[in-house]
PDB file of N, CA and C in Angstrom:
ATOM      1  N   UNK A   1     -30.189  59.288   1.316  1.00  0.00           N
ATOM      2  CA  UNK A   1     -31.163  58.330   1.795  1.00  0.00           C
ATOM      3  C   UNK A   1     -31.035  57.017   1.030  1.00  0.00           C
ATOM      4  N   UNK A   2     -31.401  56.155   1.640  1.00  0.00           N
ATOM      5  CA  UNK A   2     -31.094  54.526   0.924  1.00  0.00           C
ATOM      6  C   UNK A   2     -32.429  54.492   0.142  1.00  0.00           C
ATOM      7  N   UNK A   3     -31.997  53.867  -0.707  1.00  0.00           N
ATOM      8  CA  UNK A   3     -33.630  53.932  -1.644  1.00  0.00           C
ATOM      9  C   UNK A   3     -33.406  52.319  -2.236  1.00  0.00           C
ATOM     10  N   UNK A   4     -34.582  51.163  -2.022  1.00  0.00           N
ATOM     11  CA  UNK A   4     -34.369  49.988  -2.463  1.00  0.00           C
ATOM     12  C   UNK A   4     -35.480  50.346  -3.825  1.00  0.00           C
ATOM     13  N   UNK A   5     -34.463  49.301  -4.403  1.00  0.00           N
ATOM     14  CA  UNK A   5     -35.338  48.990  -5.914  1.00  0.00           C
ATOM     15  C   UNK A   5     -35.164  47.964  -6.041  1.00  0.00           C
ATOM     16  N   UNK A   6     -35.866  47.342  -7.451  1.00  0.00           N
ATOM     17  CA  UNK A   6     -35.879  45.936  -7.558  1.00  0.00           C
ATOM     18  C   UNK A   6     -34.958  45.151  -7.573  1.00  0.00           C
ATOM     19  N   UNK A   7     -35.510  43.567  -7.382  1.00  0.00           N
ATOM     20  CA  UNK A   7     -34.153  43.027  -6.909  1.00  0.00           C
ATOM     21  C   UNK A   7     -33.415  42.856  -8.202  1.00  0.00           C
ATOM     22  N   UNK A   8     -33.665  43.194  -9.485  1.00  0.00           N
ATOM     23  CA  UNK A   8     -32.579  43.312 -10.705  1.00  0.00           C
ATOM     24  C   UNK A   8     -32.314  44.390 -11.192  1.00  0.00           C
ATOM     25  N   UNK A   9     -31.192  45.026 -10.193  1.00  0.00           N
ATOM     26  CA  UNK A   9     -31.489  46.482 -10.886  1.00  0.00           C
ATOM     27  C   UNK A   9     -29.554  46.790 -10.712  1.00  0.00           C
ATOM     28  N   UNK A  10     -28.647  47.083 -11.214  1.00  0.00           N
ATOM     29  CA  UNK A  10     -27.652  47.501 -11.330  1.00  0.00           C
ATOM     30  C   UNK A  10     -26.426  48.431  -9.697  1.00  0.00           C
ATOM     31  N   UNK A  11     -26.037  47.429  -9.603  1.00  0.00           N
ATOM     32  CA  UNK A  11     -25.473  47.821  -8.203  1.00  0.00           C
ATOM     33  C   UNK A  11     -24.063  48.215  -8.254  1.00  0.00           C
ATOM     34  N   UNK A  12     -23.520  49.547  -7.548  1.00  0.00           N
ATOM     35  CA  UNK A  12     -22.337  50.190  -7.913  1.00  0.00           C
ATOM     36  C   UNK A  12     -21.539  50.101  -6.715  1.00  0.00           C
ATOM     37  N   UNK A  13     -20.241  50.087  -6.866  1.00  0.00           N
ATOM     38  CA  UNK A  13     -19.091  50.134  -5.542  1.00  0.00           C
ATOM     39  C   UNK A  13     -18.422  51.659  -5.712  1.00  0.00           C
ATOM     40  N   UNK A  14     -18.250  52.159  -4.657  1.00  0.00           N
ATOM     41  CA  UNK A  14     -17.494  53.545  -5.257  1.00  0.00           C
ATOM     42  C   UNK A  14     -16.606  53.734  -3.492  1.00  0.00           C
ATOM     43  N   UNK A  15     -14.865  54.320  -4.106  1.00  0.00           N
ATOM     44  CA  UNK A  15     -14.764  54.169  -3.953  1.00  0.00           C
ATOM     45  C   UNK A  15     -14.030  56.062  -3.068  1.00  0.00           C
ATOM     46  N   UNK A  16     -14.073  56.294  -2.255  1.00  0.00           N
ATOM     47  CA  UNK A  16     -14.389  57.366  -1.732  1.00  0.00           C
ATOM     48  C   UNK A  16     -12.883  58.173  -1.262  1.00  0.00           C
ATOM     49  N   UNK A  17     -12.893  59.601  -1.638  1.00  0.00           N
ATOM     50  CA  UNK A  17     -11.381  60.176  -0.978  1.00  0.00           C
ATOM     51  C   UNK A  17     -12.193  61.202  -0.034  1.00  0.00           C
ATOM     52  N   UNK A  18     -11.923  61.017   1.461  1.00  0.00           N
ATOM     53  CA  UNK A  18     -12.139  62.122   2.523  1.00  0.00           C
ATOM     54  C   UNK A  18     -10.952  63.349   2.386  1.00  0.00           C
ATOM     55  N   UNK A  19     -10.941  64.788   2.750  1.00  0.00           N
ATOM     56  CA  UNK A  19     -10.753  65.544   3.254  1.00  0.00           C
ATOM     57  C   UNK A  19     -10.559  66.166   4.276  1.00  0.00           C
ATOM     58  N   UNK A  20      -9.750  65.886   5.007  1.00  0.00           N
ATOM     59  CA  UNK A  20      -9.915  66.277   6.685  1.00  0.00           C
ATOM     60  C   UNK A  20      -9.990  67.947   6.494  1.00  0.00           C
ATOM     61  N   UNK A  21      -8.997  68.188   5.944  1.00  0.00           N
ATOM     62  CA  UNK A  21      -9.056  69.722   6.172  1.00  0.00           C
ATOM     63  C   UNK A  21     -10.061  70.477   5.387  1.00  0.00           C
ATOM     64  N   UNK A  22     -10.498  69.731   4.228  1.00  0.00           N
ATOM     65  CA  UNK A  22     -11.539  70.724   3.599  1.00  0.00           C
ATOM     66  C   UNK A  22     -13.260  70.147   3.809  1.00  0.00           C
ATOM     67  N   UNK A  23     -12.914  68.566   4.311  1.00  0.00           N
ATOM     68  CA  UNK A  23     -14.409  67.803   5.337  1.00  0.00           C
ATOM     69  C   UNK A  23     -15.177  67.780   4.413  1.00  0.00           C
ATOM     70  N   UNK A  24     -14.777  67.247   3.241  1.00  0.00           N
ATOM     71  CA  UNK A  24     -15.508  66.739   1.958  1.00  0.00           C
ATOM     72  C   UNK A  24     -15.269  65.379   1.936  1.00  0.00           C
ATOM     73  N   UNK A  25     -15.967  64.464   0.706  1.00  0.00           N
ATOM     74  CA  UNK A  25     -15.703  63.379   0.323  1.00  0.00           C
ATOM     75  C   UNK A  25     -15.990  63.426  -0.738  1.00  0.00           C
ATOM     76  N   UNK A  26     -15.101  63.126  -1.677  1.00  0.00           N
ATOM     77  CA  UNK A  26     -15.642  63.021  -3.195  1.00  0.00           C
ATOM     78  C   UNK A  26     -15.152  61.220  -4.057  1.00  0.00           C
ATOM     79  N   UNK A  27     -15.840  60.726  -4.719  1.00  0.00           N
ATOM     80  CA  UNK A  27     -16.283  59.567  -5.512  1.00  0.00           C
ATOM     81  C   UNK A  27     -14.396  59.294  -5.866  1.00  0.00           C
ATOM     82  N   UNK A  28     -13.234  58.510  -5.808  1.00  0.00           N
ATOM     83  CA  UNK A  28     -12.209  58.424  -6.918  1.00  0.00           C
ATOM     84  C   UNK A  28     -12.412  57.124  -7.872  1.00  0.00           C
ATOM     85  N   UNK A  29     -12.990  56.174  -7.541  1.00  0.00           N
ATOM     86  CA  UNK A  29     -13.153  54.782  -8.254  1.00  0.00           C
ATOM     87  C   UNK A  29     -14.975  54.694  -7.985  1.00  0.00           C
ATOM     88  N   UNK A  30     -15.285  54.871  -9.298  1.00  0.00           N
ATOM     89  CA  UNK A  30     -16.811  54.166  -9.495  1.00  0.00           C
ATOM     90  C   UNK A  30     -16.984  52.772 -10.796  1.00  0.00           C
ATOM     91  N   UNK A  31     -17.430  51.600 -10.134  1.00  0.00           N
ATOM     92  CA  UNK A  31     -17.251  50.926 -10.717  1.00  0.00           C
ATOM     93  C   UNK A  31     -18.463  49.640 -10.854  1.00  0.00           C
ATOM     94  N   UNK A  32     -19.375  49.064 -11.948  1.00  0.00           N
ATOM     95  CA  UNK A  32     -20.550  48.798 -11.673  1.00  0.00           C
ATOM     96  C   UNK A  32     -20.238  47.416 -11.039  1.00  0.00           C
ATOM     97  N   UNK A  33     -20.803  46.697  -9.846  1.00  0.00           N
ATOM     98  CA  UNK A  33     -20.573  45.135  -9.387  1.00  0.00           C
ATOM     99  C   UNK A  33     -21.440  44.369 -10.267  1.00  0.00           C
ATOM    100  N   UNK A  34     -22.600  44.689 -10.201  1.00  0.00           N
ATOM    101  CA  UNK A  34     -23.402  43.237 -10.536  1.00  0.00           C
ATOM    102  C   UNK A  34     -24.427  44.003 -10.964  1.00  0.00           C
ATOM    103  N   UNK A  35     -25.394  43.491 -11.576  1.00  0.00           N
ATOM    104  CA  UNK A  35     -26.586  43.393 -11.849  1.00  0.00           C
ATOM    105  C   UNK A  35     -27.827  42.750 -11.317  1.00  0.00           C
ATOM    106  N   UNK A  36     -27.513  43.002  -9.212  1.00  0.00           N
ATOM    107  CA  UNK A  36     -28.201  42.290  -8.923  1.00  0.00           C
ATOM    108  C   UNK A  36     -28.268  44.201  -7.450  1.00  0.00           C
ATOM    109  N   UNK A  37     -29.699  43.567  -6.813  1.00  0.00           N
ATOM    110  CA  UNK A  37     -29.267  44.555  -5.308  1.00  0.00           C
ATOM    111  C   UNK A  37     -28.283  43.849  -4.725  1.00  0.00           C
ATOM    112  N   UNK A  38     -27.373  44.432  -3.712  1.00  0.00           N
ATOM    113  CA  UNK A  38     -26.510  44.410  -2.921  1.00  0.00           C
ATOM    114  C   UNK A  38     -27.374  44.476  -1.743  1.00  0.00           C
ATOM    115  N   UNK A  39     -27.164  43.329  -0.956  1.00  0.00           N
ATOM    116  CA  UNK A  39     -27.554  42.936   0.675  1.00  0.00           C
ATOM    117  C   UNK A  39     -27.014  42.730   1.481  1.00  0.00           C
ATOM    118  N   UNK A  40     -25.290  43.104   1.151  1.00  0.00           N
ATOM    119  CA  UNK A  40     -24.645  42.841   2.560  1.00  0.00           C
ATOM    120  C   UNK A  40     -23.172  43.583   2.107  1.00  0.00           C
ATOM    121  N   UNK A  41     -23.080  44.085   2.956  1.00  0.00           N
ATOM    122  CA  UNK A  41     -20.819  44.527   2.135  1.00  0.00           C
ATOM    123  C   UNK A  41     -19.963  44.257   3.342  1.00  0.00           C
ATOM    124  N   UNK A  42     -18.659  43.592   3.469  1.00  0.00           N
ATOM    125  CA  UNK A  42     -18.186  43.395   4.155  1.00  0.00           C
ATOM    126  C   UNK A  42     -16.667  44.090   3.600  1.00  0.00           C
ATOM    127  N   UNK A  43     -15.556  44.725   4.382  1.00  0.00           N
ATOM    128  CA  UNK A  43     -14.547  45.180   4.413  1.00  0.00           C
ATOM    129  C   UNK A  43     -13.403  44.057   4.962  1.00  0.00           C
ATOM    130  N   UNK A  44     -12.424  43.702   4.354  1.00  0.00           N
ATOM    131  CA  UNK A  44     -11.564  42.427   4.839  1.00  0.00           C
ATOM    132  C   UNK A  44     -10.960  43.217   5.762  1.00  0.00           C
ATOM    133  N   UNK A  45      -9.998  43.255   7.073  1.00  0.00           N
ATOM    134  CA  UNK A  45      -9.410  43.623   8.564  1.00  0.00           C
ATOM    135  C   UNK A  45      -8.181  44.874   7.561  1.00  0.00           C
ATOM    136  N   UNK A  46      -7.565  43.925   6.506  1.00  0.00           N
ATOM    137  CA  UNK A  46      -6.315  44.129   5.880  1.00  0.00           C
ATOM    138  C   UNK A  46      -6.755  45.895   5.173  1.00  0.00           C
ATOM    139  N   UNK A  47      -8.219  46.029   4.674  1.00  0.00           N
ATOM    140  CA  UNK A  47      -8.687  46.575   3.740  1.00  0.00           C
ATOM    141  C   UNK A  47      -8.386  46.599   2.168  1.00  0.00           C
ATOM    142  N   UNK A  48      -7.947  45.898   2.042  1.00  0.00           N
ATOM    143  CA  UNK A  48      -7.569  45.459   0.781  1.00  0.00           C
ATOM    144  C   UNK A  48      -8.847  44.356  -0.142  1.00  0.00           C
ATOM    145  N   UNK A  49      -9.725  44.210   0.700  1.00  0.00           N
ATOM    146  CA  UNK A  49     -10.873  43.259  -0.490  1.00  0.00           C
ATOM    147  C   UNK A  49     -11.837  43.699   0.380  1.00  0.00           C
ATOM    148  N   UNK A  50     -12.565  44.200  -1.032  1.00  0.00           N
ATOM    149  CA  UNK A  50     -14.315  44.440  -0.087  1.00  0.00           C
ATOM    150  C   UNK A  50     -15.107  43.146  -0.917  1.00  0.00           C
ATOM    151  N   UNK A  51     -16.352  42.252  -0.096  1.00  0.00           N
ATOM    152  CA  UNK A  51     -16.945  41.639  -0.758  1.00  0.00           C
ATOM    153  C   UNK A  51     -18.320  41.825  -0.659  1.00  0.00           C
ATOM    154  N   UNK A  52     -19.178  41.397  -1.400  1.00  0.00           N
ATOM    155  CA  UNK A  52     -20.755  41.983  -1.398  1.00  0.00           C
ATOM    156  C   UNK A  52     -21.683  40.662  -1.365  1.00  0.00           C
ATOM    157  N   UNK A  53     -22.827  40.647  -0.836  1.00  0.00           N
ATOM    158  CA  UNK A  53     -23.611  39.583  -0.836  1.00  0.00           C
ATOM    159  C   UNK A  53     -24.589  40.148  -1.750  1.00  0.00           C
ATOM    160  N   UNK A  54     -25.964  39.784  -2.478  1.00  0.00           N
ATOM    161  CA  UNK A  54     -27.151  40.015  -3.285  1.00  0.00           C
ATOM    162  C   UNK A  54     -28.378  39.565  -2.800  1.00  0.00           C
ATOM    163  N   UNK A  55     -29.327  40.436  -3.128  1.00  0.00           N
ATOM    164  CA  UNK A  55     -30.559  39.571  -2.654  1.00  0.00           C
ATOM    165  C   UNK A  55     -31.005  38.740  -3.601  1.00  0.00           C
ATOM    166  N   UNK A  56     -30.107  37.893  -4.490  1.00  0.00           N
ATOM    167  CA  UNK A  56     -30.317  37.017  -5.195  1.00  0.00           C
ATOM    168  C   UNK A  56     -29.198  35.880  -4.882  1.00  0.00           C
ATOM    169  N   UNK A  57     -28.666  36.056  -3.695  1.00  0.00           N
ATOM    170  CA  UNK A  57     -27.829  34.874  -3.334  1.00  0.00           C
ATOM    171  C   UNK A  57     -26.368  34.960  -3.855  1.00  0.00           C
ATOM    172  N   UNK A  58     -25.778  35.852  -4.632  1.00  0.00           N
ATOM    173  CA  UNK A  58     -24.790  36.166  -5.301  1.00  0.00           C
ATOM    174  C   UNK A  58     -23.824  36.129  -3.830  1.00  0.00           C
ATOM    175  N   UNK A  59     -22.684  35.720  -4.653  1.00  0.00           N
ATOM    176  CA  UNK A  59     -21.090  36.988  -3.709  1.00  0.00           C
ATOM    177  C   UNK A  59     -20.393  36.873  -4.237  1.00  0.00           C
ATOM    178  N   UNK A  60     -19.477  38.064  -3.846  1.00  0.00           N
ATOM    179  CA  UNK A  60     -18.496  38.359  -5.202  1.00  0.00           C
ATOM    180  C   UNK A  60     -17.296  39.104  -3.927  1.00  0.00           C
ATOM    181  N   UNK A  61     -16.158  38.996  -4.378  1.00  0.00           N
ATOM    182  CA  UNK A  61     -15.228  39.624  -3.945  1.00  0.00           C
ATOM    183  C   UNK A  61     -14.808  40.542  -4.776  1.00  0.00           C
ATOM    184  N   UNK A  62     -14.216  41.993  -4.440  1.00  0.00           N
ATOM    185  CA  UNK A  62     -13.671  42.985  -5.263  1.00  0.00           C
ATOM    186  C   UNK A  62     -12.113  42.984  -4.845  1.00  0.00           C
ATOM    187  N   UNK A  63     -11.139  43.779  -5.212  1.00  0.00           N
ATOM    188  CA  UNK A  63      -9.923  44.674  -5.148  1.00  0.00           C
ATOM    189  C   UNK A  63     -10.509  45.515  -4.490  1.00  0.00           C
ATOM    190  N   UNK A  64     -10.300  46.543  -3.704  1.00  0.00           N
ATOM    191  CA  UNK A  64     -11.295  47.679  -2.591  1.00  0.00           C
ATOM    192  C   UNK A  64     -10.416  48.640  -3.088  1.00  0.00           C
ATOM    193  N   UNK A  65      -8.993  48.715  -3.039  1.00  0.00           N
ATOM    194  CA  UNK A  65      -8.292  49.762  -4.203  1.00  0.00           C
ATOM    195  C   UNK A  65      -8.606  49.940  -5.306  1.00  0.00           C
ATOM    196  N   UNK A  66      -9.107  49.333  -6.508  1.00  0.00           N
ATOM    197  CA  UNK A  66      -9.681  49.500  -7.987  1.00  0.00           C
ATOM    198  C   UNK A  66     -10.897  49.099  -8.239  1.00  0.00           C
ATOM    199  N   UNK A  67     -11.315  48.383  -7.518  1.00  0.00           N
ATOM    200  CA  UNK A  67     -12.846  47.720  -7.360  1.00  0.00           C
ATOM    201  C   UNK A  67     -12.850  47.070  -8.888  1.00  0.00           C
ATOM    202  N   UNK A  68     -12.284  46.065  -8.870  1.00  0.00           N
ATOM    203  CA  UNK A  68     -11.356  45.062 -10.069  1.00  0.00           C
ATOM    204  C   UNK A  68     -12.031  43.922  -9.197  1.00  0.00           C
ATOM    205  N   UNK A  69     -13.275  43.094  -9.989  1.00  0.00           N
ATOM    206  CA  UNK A  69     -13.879  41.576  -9.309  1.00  0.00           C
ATOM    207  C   UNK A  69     -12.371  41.240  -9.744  1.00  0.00           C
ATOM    208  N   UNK A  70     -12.654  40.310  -8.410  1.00  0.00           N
ATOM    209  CA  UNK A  70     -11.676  39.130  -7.982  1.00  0.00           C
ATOM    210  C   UNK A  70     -12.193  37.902  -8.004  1.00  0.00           C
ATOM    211  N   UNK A  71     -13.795  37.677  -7.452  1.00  0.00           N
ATOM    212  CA  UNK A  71     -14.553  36.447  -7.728  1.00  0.00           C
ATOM    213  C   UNK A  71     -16.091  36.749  -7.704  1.00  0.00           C
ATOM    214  N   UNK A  72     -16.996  36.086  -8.219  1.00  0.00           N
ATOM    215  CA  UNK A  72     -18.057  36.296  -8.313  1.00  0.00           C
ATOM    216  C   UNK A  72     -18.919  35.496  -8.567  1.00  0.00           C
ATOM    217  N   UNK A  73     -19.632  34.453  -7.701  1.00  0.00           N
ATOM    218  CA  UNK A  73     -20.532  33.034  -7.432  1.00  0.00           C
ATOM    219  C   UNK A  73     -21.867  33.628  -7.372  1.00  0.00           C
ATOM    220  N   UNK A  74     -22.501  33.375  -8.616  1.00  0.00           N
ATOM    221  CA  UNK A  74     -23.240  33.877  -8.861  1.00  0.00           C
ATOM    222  C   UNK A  74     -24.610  32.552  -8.219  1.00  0.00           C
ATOM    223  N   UNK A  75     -25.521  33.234  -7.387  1.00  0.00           N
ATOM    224  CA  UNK A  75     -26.431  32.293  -7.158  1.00  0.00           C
ATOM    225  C   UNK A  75     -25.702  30.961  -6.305  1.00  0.00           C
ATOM    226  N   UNK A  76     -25.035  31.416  -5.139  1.00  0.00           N
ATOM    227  CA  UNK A  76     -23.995  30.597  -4.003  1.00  0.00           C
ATOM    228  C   UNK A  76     -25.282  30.483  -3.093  1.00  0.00           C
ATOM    229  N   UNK A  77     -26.448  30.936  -2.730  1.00  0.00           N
ATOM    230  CA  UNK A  77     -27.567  30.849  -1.628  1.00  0.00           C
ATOM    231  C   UNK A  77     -28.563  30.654  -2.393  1.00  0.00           C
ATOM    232  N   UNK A  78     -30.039  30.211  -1.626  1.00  0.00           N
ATOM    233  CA  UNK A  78     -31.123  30.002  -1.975  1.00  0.00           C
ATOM    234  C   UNK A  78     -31.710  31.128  -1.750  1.00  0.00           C
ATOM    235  N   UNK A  79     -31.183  32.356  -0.885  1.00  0.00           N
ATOM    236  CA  UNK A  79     -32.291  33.139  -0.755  1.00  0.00           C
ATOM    237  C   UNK A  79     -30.740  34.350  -0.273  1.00  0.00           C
ATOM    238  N   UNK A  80     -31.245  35.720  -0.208  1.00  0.00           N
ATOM    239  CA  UNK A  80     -30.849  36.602  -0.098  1.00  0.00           C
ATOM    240  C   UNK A  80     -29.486  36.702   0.929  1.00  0.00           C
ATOM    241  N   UNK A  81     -28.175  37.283   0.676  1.00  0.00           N
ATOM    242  CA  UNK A  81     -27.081  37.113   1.921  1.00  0.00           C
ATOM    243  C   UNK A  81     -27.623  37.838   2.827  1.00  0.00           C
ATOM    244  N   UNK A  82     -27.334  37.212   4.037  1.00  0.00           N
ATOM    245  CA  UNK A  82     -27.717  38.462   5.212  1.00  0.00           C
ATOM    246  C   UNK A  82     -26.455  38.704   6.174  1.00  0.00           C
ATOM    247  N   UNK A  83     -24.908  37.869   5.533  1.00  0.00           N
ATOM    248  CA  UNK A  83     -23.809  38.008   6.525  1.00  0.00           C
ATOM    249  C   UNK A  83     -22.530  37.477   5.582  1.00  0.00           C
ATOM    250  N   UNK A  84     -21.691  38.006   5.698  1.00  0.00           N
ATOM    251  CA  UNK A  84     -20.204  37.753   4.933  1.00  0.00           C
ATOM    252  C   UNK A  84     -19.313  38.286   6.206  1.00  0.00           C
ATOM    253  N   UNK A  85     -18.224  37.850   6.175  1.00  0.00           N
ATOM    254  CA  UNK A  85     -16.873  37.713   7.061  1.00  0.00           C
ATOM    255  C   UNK A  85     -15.693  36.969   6.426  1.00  0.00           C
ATOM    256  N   UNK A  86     -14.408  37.855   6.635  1.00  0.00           N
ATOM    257  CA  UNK A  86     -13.192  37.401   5.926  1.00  0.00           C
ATOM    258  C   UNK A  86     -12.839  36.741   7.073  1.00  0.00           C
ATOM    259  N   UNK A  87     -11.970  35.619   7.052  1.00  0.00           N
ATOM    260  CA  UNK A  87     -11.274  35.125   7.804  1.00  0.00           C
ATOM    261  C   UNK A  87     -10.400  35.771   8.608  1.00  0.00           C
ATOM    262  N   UNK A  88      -9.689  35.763   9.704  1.00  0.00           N
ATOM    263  CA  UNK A  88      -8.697  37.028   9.721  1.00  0.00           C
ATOM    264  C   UNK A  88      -7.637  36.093   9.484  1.00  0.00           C
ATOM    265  N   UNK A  89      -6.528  37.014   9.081  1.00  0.00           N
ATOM    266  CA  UNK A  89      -5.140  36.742   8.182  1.00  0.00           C
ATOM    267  C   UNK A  89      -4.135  36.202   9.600  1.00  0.00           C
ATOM    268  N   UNK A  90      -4.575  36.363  10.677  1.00  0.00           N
ATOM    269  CA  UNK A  90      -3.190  36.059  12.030  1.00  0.00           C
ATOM    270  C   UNK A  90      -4.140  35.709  12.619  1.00  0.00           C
ATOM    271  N   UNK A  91      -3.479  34.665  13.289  1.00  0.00           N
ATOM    272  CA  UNK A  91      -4.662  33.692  14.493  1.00  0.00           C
ATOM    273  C   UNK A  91      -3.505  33.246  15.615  1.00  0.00           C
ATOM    274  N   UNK A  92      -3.817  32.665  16.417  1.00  0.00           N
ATOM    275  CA  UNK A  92      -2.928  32.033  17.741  1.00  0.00           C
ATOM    276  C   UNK A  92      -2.814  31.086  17.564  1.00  0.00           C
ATOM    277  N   UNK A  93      -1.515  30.414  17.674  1.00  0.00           N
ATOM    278  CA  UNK A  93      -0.358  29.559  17.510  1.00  0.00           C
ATOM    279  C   UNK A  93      -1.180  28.619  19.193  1.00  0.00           C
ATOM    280  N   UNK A  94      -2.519  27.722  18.951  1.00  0.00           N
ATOM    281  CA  UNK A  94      -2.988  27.092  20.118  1.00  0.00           C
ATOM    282  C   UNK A  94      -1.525  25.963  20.696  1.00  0.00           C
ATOM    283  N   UNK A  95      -0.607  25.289  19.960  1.00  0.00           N
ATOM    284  CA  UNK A  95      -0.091  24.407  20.406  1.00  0.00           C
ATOM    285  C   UNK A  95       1.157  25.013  20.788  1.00  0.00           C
ATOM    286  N   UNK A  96       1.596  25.855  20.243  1.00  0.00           N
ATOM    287  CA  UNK A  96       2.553  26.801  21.248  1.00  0.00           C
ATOM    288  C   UNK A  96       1.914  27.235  22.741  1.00  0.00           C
ATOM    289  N   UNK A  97       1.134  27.723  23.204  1.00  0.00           N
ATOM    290  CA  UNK A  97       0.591  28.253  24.023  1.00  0.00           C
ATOM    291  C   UNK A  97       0.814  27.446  25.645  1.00  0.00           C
ATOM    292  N   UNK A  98       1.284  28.440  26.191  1.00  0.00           N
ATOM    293  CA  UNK A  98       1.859  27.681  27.657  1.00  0.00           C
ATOM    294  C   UNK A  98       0.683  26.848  28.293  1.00  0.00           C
ATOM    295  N   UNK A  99       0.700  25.708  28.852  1.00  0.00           N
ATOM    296  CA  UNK A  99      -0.750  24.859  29.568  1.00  0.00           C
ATOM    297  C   UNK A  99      -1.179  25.639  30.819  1.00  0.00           C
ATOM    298  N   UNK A 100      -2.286  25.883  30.784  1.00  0.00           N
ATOM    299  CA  UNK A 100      -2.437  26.482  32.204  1.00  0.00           C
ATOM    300  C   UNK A 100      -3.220  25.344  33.168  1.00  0.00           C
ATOM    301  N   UNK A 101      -2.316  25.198  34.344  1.00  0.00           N
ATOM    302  CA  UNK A 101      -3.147  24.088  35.592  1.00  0.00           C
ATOM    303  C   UNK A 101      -3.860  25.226  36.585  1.00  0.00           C
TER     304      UNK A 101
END
């Protein structure tokens, strides 16, 4: 069950191995983020960077393999994240693109 606590209270990333055949999940990387709640987590397309928003305006990017901060802007909002999104890494080539009449 999700259980909120205060908004300064110690927030953890962990980082999870499934089991198909034995339909477990157990913890392999636990690692503490911040010292703030966590209000938002976003997964990059690649899976290679998870990043977290705070209800203190924080964001921080991790490693999602070692959960190793990568960046961490502490106090980037006035008020709590409610949305994060990675860019995606491949986009469409608009000026290549045949003209359509």
């Amino acid at each position: 069950p999700f259980q909120r606590g205060s908004k300064n209270q110690r927030s953890f990333l962990v980082l999870w191995a499934y089991s198909k055949e034995r339909n477990i999940c157990r913890p392999i990387v636990i690692k503490a983020a911040c010292e703030e709640a966590i209000s938002k987590l976003s997964v990059s397309e690649c899976g290679d960077f998870t990043a977290i928003g705070t209800m203190s305006g924080s964001v921080g990017v991790f490693d999602t393999h070692e959960m190793k901060r990568l960046l961490y802007a502490e106090g980037t909002h006035g008020i709590f994240v409610t949305g994060l999104e990675f860019v995606p890494t491949t986009s469409i080539d608009v000026a290549a693109a045949p003209n359509e009449k």
